[in-house]
Protein backbone atom coordinates (compact mmCIF):
# COMPACT_ATOMS: atom_id res chain seq x y z
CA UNK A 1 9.97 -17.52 -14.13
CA UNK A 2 7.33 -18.52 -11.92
CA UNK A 3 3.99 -18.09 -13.00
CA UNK A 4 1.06 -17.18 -10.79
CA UNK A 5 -0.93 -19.83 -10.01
CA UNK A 6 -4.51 -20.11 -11.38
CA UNK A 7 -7.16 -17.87 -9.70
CA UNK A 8 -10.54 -19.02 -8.32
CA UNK A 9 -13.01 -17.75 -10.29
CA UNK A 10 -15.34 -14.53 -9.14
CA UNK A 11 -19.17 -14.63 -10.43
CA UNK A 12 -19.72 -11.14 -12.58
CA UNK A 13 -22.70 -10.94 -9.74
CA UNK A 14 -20.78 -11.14 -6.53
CA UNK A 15 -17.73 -8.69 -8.28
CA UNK A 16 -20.93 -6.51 -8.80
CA UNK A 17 -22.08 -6.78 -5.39
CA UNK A 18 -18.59 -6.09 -3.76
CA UNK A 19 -17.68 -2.90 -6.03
CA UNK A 20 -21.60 -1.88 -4.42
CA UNK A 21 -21.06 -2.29 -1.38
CA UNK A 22 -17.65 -0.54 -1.48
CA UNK A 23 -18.94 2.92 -2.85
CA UNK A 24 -21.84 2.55 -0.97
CA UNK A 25 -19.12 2.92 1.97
CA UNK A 26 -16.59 5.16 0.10
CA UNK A 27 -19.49 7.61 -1.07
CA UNK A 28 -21.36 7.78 2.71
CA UNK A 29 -19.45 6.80 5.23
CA UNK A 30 -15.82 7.33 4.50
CA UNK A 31 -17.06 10.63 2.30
CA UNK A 32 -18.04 12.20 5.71
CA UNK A 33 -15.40 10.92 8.20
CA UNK A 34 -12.42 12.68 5.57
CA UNK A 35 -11.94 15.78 7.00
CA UNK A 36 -11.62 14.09 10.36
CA UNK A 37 -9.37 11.71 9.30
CA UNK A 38 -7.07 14.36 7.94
CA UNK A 39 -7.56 17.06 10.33
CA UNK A 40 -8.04 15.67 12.97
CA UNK A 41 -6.25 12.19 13.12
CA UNK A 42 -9.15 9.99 13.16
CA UNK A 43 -8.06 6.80 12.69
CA UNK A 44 -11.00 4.68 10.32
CA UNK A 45 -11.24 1.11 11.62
CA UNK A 46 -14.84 1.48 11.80
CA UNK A 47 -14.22 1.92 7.61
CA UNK A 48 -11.70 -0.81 8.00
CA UNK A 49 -13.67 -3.27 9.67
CA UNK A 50 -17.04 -2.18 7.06
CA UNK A 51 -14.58 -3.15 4.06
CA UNK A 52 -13.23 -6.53 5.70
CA UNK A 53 -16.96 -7.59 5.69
CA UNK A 54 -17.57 -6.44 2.29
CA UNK A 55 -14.84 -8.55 0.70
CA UNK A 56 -12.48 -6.16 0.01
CA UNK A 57 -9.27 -6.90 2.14
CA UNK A 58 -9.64 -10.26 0.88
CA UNK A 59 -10.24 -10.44 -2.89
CA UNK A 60 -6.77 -10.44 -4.19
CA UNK A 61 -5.88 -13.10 -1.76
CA UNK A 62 -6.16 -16.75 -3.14
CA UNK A 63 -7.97 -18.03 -0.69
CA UNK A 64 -10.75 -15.92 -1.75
CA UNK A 65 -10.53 -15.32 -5.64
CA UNK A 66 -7.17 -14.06 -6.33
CA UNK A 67 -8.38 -10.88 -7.97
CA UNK A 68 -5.93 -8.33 -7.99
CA UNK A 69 -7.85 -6.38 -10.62
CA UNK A 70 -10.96 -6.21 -8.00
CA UNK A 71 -9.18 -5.10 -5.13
CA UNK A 72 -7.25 -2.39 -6.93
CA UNK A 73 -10.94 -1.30 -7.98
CA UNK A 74 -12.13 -1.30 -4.30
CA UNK A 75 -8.49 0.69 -3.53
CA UNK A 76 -9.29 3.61 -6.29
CA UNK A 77 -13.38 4.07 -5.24
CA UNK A 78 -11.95 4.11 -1.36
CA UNK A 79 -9.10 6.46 -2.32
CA UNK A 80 -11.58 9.24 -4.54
CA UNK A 81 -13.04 9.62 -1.30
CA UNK A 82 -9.68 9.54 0.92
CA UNK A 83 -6.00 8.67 0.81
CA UNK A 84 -5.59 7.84 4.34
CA UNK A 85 -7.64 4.96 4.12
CA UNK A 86 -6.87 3.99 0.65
CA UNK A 87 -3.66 3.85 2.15
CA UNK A 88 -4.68 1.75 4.69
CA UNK A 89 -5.93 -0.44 2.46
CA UNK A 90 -2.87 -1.23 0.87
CA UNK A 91 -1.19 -1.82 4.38
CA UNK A 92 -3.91 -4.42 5.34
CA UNK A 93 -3.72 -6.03 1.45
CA UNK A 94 0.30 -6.85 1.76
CA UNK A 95 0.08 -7.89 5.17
CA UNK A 96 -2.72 -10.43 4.10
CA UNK A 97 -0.74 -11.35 1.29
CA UNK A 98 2.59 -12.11 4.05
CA UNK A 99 0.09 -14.52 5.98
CA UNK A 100 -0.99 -16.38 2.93
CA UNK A 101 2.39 -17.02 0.87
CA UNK A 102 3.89 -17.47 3.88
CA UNK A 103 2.68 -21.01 4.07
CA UNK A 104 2.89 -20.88 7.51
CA UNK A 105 0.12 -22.90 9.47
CA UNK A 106 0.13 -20.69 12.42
CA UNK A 107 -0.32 -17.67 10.31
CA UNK A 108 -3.10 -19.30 8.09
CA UNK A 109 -4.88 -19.81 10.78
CA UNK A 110 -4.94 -16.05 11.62
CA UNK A 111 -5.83 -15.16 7.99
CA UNK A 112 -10.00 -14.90 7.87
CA UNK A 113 -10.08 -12.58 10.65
CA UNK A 114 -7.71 -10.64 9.06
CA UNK A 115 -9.22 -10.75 5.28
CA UNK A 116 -13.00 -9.95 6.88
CA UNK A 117 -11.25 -6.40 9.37
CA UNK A 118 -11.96 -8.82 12.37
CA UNK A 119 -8.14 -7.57 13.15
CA UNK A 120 -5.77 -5.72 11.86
CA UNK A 121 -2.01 -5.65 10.65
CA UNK A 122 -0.40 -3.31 8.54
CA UNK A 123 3.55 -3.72 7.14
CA UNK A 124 6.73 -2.30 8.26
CA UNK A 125 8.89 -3.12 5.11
CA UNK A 126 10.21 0.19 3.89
CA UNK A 127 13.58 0.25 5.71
CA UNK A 128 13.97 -3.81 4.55
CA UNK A 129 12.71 -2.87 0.63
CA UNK A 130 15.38 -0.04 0.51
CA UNK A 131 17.38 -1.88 2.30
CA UNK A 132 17.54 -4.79 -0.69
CA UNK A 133 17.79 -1.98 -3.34
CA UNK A 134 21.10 -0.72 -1.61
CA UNK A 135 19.69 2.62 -0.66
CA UNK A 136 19.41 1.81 3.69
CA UNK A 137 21.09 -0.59 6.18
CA UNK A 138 18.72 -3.11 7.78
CA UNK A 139 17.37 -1.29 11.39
CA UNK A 140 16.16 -4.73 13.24
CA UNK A 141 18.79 -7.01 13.99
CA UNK A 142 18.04 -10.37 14.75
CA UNK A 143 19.79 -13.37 16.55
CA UNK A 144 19.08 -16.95 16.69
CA UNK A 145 18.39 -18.51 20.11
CA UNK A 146 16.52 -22.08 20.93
CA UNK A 147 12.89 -21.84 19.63
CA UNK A 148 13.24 -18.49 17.36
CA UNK A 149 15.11 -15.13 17.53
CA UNK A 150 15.21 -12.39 19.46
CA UNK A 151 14.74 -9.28 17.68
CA UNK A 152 16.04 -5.25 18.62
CA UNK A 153 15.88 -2.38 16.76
CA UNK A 154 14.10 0.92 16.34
CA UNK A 155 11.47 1.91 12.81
CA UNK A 156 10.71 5.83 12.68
CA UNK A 157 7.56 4.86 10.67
CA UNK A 158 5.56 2.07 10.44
CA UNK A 159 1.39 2.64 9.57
CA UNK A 160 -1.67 1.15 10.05
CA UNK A 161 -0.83 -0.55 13.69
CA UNK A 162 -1.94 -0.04 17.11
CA UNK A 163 -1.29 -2.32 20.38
CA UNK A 164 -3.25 -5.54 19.80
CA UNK A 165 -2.52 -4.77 15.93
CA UNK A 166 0.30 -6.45 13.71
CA UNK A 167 2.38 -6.04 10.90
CA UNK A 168 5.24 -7.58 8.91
CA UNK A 169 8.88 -6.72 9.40
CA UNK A 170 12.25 -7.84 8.84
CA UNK A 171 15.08 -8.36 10.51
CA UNK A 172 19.11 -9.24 9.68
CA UNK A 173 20.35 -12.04 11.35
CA UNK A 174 24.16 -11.28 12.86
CA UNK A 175 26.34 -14.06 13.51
CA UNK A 176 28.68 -13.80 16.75
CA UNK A 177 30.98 -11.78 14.84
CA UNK A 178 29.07 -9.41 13.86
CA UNK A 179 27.96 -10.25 10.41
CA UNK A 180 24.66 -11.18 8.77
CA UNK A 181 24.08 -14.72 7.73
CA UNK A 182 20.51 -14.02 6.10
CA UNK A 183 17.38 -11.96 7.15
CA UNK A 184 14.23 -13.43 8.80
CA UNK A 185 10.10 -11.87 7.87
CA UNK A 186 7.96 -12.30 10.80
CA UNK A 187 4.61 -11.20 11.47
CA UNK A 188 5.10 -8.86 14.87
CA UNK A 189 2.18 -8.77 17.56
CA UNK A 190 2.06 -5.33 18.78
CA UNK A 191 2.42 -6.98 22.39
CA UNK A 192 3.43 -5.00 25.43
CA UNK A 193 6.99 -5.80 25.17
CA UNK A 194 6.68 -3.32 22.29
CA UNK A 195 7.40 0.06 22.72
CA UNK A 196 5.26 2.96 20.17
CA UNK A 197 6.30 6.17 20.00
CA UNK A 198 4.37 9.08 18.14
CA UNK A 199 5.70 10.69 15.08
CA UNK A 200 6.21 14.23 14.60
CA UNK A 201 3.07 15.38 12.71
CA UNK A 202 2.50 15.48 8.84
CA UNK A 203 1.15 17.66 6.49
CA UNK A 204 -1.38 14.90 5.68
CA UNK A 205 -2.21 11.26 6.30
CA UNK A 206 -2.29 11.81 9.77
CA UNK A 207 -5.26 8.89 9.82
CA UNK A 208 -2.94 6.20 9.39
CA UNK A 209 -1.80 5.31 12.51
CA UNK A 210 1.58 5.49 12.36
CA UNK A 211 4.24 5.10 14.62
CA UNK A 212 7.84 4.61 16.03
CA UNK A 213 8.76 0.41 16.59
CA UNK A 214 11.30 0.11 19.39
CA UNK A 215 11.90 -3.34 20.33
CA UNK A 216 14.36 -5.33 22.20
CA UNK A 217 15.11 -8.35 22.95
CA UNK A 218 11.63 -9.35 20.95
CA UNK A 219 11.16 -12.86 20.81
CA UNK A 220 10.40 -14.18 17.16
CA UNK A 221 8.63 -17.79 17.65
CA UNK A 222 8.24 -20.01 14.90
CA UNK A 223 4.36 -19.55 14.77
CA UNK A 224 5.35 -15.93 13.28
CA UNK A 225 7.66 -16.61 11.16
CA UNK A 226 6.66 -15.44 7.33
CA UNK A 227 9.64 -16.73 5.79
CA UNK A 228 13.43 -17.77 6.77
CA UNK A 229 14.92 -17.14 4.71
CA UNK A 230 13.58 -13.63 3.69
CA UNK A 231 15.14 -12.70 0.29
CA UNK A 232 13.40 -15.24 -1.73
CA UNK A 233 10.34 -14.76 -0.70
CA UNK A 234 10.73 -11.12 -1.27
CA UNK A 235 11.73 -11.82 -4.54
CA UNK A 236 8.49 -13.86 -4.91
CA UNK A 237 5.93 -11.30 -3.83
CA UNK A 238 7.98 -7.79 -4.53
CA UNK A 239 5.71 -7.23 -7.92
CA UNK A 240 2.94 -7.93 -5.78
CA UNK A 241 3.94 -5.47 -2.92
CA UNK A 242 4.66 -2.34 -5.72
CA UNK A 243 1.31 -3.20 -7.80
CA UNK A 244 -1.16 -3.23 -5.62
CA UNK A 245 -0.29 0.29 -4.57
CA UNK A 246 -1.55 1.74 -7.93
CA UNK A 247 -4.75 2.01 -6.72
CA UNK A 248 -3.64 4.36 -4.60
CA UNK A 249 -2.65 6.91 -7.49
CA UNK A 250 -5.66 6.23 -10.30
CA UNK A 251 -8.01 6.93 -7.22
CA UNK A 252 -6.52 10.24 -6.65
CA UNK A 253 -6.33 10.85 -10.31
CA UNK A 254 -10.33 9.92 -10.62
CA UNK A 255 -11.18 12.00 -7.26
CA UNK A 256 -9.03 14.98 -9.31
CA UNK A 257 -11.06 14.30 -12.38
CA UNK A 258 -14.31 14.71 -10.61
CA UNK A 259 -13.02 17.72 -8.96
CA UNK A 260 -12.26 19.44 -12.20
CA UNK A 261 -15.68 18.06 -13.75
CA UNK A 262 -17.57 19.66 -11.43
CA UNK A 263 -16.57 23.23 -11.70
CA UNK A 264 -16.71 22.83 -15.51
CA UNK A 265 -20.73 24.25 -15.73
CA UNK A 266 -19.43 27.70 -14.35
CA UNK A 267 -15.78 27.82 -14.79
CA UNK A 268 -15.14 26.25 -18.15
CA UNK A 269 -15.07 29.19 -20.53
CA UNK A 270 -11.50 30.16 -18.71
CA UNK A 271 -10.09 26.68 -17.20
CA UNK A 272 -10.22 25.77 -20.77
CA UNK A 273 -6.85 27.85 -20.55
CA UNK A 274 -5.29 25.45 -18.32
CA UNK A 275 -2.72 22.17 -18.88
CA UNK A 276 -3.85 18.76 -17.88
CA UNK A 277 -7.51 19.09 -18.59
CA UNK A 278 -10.34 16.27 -17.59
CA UNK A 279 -10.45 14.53 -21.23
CA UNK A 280 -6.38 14.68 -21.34
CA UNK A 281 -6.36 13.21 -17.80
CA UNK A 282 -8.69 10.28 -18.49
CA UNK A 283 -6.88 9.63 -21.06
CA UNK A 284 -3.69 8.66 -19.56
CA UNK A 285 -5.61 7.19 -16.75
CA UNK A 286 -7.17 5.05 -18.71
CA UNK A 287 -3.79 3.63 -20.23
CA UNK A 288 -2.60 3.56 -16.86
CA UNK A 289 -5.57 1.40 -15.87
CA UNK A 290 -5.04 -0.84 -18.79
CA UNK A 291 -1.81 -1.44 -18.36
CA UNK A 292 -2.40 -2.18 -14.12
CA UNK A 293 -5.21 -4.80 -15.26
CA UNK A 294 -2.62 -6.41 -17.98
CA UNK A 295 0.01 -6.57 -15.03
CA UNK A 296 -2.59 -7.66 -12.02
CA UNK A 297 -3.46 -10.97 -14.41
CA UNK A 298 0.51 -12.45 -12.93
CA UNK A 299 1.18 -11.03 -10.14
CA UNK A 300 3.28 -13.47 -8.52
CA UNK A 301 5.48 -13.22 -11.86
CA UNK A 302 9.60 -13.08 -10.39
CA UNK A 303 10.98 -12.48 -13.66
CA UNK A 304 13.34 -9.24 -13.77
CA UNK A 305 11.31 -7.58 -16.74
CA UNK A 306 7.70 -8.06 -15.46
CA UNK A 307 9.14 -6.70 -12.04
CA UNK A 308 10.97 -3.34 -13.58
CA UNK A 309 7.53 -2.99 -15.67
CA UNK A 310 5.76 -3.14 -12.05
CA UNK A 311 7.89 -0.43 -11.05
CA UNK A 312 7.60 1.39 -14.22
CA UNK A 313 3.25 1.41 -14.00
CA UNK A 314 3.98 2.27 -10.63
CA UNK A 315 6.15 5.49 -11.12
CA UNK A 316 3.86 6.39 -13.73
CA UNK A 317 0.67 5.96 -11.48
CA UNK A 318 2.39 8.48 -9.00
CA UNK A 319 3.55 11.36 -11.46
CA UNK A 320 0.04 11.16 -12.94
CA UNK A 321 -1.24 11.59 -9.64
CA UNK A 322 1.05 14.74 -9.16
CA UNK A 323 -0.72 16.58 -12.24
CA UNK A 324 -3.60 15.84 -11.39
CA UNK A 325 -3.90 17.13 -8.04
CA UNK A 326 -2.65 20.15 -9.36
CA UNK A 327 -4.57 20.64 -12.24
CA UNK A 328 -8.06 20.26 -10.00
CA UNK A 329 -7.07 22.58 -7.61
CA UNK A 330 -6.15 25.11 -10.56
CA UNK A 331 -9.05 24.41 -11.89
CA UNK A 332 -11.33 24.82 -8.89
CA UNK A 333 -9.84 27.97 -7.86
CA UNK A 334 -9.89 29.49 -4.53
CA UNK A 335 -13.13 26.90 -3.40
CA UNK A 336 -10.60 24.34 -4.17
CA UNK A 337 -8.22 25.64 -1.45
CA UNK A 338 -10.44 25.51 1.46
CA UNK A 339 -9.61 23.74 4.32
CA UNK A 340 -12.51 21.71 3.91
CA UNK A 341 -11.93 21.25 0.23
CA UNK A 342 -10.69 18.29 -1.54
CA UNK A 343 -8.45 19.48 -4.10
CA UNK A 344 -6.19 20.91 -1.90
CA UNK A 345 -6.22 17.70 0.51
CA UNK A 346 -5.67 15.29 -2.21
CA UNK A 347 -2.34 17.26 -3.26
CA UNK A 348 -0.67 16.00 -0.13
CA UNK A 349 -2.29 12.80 -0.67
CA UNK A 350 -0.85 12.55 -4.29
CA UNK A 351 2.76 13.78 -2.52
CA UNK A 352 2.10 10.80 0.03
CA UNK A 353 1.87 8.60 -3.13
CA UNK A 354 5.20 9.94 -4.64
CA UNK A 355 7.08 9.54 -1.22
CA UNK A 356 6.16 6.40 0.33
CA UNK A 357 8.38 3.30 -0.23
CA UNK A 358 9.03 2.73 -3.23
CA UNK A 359 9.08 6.71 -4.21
CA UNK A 360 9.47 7.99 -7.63
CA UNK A 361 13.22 8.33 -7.12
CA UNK A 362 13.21 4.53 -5.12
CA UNK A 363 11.46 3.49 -8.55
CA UNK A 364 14.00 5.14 -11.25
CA UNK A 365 16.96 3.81 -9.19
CA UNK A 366 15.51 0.38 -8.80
CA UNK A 367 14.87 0.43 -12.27
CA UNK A 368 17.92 1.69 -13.21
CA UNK A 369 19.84 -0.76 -10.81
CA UNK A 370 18.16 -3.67 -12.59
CA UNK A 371 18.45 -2.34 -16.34
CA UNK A 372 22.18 -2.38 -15.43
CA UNK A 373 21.84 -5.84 -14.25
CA UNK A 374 20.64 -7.19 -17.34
CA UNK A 375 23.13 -5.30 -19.85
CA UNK A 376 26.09 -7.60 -21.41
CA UNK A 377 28.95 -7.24 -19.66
């Protein structure tokens, strides 16, 4: 087991002054662009950029405390007021986290602009990640010429990128005959020998800016390369990658709890009919948060058990968020199902959560894969 190295050390003060600034930017700003960003498409790097100068794109990296717990914080007060750009979030987080344990000089170099939203790079790793878990074939195929590779392939999906943009991907490298010797992770430059294709429209999270990744013939220098080969470094920052998505789910679960808190003055004496009320909610929530802050202390841990418990918070996280979506909208009532309304936005937000790579039934055959693993046999 590798243990996670030993974090810098963030004054009580300056975590103070970052959560600040982050609601301050959640609560305001963000709070009036959401209806925009989901009806309309509105794609937040204004937001972005705001919570790169704040400190929050950078906190869990290394370089600049190593606090997991803090930028999970940031990613729930971002995500009560929006999932798009809680999502977002997330997408910028990993692809920071690529840069840095990728070791690579060339990418390292690149990595302040990115932690402080100078620039921008999201992550195209959910064909690779089911890929690994047996559920997908690897889409970008990759073959070794002098100075790199040269990469083709088509992604339906890939978020948070734009040309100029970035994001990490992967790639299978094929041999002459046809079959793969290993897999490269690269960091690829939205360039204009990149072809992006719209997607046919969602039901939500239309703020993300996501897109269809055609390349061919994409040359892979070694300037971009994260790691070759790919698999153990995956294996190195997988528990990484699933936990830093939980802030995704508590901050729908606190937006839901604030939704059903509100109505309580004038609708109490009959939602206290209702399942899955606010002190039942926080509850669990608040075990889920204790158990995310336990986890976020190792997060570089590789060890098969601390990785299925990873996936275990993380399944949890995303169910939680299902019932509690639900229950604010029930208990809100027909001003919870306006257009405008939050309740009924965060709903697709919470189905988002339970979709996106890994998604609940990802997690429970991941986990079951690796249970498997480690019975006698």
């Amino acid at each position: 087991m590798n243990v996670a190295p030993r974090f810098a050390t963030v004054s009580f003060s300056a975590e103070t002054a970052l959560m600040d600034q982050v609601q301050q930017i959640s609560r305001h700003q963000l709070a009036k662009l959401a209806n925009l960003i989901d009806h309309d498409g509105y794609y937040p790097l204004d937001v972005m950029g705001a919570l790169g100068a704040s400190g929050a794109l950078s906190i869990h990296l290394n370089r600049y405390g190593g606090r997991f717990d803090l930028a999970l914080a940031a990613m729930n007060e971002v995500t009560r007021s929006c999932g798009s750009t809680g999502f977002l979030m997330w997408c910028h987080d990993v692809c920071g986290l690529y840069m840095e344990q990728s070791g690579n000089p060339a990418l390292l170099a690149r990595l302040d602009a990115h932690a402080q939203g100078k620039t921008f790079g999201g992550t195209a790793l959910s064909n690779p990640m089911k890929t690994f878990a047996g559920i997908e074939s690897m889409v970008f195929r990759a073959r070794k010429v002098p100075g790199g590779y040269r990469v083709s392939g088509t992604l339906p999906w890939v978020s948070h990128i734009a040309k100029g943009q970035y994001c990490g991907a992967i790639a299978k490298v094929e041999k002459t005959d046809g079959t793969t010797s290993h897999e490269i992770m690269f960091l690829l430059d939205l360039d204009d020998t990149v072809d992006l294709g719209a997607c046919p429209e969602f039901s939500g999270m239309e703020g993300t800016s996501t897109w269809r990744v055609q390349l061919q013939d994409y040359f892979v220098g070694e300037d971009n390369l994260i790691a070759d080969p790919a698999k153990p470094f995956i294996a190195k920052i997988r528990s990484a990658f699933v936990l830093l998505q939980a802030g995704m789910a508590t901050g729908l679960v606190d937006g839901s709890i604030d939704s059903i808190r509100e109505v309580e003055p004038v609708l109490g004496h009959v939602n206290h009919f209702l399942h899955d009320r606010q002190d039942q909610l926080q509850a669990e929530l608040d075990e889920l948060n204790s158990r995310v802050a336990r986890l976020a202390l190792t997060p570089y841990d590789d060890s098969m058990d601390f990785f299925i418990e990873v996936l275990d918070a993380r399944a949890q996280g995303a169910e939680l968020a299902l019932r509690a979506t639900q229950s604010a909208l029930l208990h809100q009532g027909a001003r919870g199902y306006l257009k405008s309304a939050a309740p009924q936005r965060r709903i697709r937000e919470a189905h988002f959560v339970a979709i996106v790579t890994p998604a609940i039934k990802h997690l429970r055959w991941e986990m079951a894969r690796l249970m498997k693993e480690e019975m006698p046999k």
